[in-house]
Protein backbone atom coordinates (compact mmCIF):
# COMPACT_ATOMS: atom_id res chain seq x y z
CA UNK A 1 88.47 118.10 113.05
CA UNK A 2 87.40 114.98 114.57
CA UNK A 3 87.89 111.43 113.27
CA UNK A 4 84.99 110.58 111.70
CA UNK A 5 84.93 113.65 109.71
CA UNK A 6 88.84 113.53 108.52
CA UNK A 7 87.18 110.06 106.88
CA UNK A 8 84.15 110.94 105.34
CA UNK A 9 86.29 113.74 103.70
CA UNK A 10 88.57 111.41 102.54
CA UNK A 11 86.32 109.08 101.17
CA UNK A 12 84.38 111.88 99.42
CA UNK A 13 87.97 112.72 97.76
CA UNK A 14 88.42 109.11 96.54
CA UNK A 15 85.36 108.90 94.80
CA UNK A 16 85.91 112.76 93.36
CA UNK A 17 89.04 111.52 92.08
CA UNK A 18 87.08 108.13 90.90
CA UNK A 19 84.98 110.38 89.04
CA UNK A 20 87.46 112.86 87.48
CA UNK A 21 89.49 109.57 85.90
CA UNK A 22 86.45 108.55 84.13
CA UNK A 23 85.33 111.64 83.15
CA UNK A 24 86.08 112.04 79.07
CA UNK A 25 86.29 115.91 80.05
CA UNK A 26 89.11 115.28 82.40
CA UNK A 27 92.66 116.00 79.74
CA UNK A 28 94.59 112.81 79.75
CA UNK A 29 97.66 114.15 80.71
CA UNK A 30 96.32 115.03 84.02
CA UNK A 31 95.00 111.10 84.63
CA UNK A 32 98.02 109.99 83.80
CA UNK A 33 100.15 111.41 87.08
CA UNK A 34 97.81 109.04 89.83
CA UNK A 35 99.33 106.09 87.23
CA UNK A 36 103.02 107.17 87.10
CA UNK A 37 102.69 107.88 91.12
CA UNK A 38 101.61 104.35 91.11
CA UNK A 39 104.29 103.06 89.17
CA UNK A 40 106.87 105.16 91.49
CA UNK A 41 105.33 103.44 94.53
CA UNK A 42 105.58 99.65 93.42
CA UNK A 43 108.83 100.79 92.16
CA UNK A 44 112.08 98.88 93.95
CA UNK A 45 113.64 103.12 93.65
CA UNK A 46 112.99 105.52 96.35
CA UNK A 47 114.11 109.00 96.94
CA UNK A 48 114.76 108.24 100.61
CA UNK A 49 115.77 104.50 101.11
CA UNK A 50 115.33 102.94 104.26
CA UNK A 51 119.03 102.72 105.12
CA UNK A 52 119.34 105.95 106.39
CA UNK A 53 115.95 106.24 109.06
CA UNK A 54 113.53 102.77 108.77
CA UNK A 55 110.35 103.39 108.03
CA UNK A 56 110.79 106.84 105.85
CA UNK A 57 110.79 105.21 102.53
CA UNK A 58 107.18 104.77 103.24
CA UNK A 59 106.84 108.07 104.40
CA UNK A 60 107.92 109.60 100.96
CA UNK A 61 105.52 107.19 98.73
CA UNK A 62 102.69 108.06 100.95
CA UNK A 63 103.31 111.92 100.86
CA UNK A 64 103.44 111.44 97.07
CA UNK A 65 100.33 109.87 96.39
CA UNK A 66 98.67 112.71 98.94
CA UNK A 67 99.95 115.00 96.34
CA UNK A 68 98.98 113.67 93.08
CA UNK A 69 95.61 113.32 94.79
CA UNK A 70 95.28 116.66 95.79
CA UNK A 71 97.17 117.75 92.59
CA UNK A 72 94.12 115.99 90.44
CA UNK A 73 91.45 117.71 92.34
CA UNK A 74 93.02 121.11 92.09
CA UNK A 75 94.07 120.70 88.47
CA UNK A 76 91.03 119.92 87.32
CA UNK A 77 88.53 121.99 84.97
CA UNK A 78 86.16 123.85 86.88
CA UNK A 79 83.64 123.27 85.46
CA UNK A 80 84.11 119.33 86.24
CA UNK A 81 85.21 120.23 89.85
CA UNK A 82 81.63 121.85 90.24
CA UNK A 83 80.09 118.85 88.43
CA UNK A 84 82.15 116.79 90.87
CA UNK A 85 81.19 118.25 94.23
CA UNK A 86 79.76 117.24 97.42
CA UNK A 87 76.62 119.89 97.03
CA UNK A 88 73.65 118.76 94.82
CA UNK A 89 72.12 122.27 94.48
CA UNK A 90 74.23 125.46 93.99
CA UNK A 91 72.83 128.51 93.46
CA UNK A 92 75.44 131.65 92.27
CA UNK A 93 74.31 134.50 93.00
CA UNK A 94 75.32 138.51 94.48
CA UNK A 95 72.66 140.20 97.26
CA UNK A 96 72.52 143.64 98.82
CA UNK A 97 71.12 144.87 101.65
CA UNK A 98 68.28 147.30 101.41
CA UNK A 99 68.15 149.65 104.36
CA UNK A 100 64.73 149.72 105.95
């Protein structure tokens, strides 16, 4: 996957995620974990303090708030995820082939 597309993906999932916290559809229990990661990440407590390898205590907050994020946009209802999504027309629907 080139560069340019890793970003535009991730940008698209920011403003999915933007758009899930707003929504009134969205349960509140599930827009509360990106504000406890939060809180965990200005926190002065890590899981893996710098002491032991620099640098990793960064490491752990980052993979965290990957996971809420991609926790969010899995956890979500359908129905919103659908709502959410990149495509502006979808169209469900089941074909066959008809032998000529």
């Amino acid at each position: 996957m080139s560069r340019s597309r890793a970003l535009r993906n991730g940008w698209r999932s920011l403003w999915r995620i933007w758009r899930l916290l707003r929504d009134q559809r969205v349960p509140s229990w599930l827009k509360m974990v990106p504000f406890l990661a939060l809180i965990y990440v200005l926190s002065p407590i890590d899981l893996l303090p710098d002491l032991t390898i620099p640098g990793i205590s960064a490491l752990d907050d980052l993979i965290l708030i990957l996971l809420v994020f991609r926790m969010l946009l899995d956890w979500a209802p359908m129905e919103d995820q659908r709502m959410f999504s990149d495509r502006e027309d979808v169209i469900e629907a089941s074909y066959r082939v008809l032998e000529e």
